[in-house]
Protein backbone atom coordinates (compact mmCIF):
# COMPACT_ATOMS: atom_id res chain seq x y z
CA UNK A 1 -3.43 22.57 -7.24
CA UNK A 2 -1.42 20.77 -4.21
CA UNK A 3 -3.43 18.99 -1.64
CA UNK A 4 -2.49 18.13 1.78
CA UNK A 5 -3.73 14.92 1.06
CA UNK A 6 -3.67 12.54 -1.62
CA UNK A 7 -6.78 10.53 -2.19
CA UNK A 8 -6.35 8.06 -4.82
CA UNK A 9 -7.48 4.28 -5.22
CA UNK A 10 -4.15 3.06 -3.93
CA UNK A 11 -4.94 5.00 -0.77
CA UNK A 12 -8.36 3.92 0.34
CA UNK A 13 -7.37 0.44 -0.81
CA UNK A 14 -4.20 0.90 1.99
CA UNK A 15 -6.95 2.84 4.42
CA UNK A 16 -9.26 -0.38 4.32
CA UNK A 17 -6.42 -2.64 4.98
CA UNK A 18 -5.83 -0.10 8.07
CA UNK A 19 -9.24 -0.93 9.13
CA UNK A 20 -9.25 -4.65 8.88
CA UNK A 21 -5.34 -5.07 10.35
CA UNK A 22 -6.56 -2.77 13.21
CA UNK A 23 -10.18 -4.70 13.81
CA UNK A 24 -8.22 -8.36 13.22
CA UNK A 25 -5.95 -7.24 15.75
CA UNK A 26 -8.47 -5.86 18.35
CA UNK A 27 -10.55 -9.53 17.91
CA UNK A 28 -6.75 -11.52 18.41
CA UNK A 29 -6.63 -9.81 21.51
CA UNK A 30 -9.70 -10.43 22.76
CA UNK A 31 -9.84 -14.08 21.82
CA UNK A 32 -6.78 -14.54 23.65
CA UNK A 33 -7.47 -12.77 27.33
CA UNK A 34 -11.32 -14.18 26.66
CA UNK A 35 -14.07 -11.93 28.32
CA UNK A 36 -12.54 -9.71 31.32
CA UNK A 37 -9.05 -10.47 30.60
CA UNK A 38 -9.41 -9.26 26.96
CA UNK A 39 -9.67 -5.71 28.02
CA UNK A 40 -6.59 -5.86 30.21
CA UNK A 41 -4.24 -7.48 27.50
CA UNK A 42 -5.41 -4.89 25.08
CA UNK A 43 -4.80 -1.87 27.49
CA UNK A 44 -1.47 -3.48 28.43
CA UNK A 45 0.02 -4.20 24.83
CA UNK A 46 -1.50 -1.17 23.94
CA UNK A 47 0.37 0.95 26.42
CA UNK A 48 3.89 -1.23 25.03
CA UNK A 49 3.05 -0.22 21.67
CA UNK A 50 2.68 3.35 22.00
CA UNK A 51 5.77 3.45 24.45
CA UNK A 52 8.29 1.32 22.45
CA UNK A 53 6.63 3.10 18.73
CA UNK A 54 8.35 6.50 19.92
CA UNK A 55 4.98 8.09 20.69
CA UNK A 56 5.42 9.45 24.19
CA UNK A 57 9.11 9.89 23.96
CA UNK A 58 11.11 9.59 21.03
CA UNK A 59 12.55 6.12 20.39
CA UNK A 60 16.13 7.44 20.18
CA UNK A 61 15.98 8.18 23.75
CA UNK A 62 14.70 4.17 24.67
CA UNK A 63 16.82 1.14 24.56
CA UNK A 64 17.93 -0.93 21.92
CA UNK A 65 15.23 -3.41 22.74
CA UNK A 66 12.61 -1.27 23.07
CA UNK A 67 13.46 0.66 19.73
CA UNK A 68 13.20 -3.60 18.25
CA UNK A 69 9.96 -3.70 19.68
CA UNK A 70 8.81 -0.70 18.34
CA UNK A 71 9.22 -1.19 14.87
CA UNK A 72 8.34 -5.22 14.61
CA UNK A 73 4.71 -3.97 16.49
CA UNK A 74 1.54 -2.99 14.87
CA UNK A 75 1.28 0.52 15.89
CA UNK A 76 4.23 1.01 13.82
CA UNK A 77 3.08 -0.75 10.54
CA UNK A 78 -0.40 1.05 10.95
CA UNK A 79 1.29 4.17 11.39
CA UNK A 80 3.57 3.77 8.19
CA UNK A 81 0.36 2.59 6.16
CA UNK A 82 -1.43 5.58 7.46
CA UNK A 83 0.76 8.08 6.25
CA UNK A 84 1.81 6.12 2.71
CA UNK A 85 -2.31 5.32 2.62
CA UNK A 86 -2.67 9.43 3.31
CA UNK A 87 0.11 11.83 2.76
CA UNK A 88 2.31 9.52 -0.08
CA UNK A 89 1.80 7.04 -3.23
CA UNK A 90 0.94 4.00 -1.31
CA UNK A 91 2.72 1.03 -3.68
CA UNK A 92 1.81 -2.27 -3.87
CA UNK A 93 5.11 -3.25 -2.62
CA UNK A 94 4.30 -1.26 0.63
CA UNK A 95 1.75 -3.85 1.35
CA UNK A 96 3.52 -6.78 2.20
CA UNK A 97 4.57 -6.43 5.79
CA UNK A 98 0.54 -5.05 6.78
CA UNK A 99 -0.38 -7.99 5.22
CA UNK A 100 2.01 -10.54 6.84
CA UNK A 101 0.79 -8.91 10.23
CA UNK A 102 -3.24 -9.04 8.88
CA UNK A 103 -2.76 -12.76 8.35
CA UNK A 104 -0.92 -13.85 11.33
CA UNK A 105 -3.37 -12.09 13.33
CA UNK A 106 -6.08 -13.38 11.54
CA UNK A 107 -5.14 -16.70 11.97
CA UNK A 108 -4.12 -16.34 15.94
CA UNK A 109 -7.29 -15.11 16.56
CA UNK A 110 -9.57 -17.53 14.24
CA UNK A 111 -7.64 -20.87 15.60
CA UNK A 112 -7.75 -19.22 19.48
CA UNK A 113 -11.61 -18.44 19.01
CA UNK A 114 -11.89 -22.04 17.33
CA UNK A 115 -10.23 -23.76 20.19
CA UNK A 116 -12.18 -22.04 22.81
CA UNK A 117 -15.59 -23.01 20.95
C-alpha cells in the first residue's frame, strides 16, 4: 500500500547525516561564542536562520538578500535533507551540499576548539 513515509536505507542513512550536520553545527557554535557567549550566538543565528529560511513569513515577501541567506544557511539544507531523507528517494547525489556544510563545520569547530585548548 502507499505510506506517508518512505523508510528505506537511503533515508536513515540521509536522517543520520541530519543528526551529525545538526550536532557539528550546534558544537561550531559553541566553540566559537565559548561558554556564555555560545548560547547567545546560537539563539541569534538561530533566529536569522528561521527568518531568512521562509519559516515565519514566506521568503517571497523578504529581500533579495535575505532570500540569499536563506538558502546558502543550514536550516535550509537540513530542511531539504529532511524531507528527501523522509517524504522522497533520498539520492546519493542529494548528499553533496549536507556534506560540504558537515565538513566545513566540522572543521570550524575542531580547529576553533583546538586553538582555544
Amino acid at each position: 500500500g502507499l505510506y506517508f513515509v518512505n523508510f528505506s536505507i537511503d533515508g536513515v542513512v540521509g536522517l543520520l547525516i541530519l543528526a551529525l550536520m545538526i550536532g557539528v553545527h550546534f558544537h561550531m557554535i559553541y566553540s566559537i561564542g565559548r561558554d556564555k557567549n555560545g548560547t547567545l550566538i546560537l539563539l541569534i543565528t538561530s533566529i536569522l536562520m528561521v527568518l531568512c529560511a521562509g519559516l515565519i513569513v514566506p521568503s517571497a515577501y523578504l529581500p533579495e538578500i535575505a532570500q540569499f541567506v536563506g538558502e546558502v544557511a543550514p536550516l535550509y539544507t537540513w530542511s531539504l535533507l529532511a524531507q528527501g531523507a523522509l517524504f522522497e528517494n533520498l539520492a546519493v547525489v542529494e548528499l553533496g551540499i549536507p556534506l560540504i556544510w558537515l565538513a566545513v563545520e566540522f572543521v570550524i569547530g575542531v580547529y576553533v576548539s583546538w586553538k582555544s585548548a
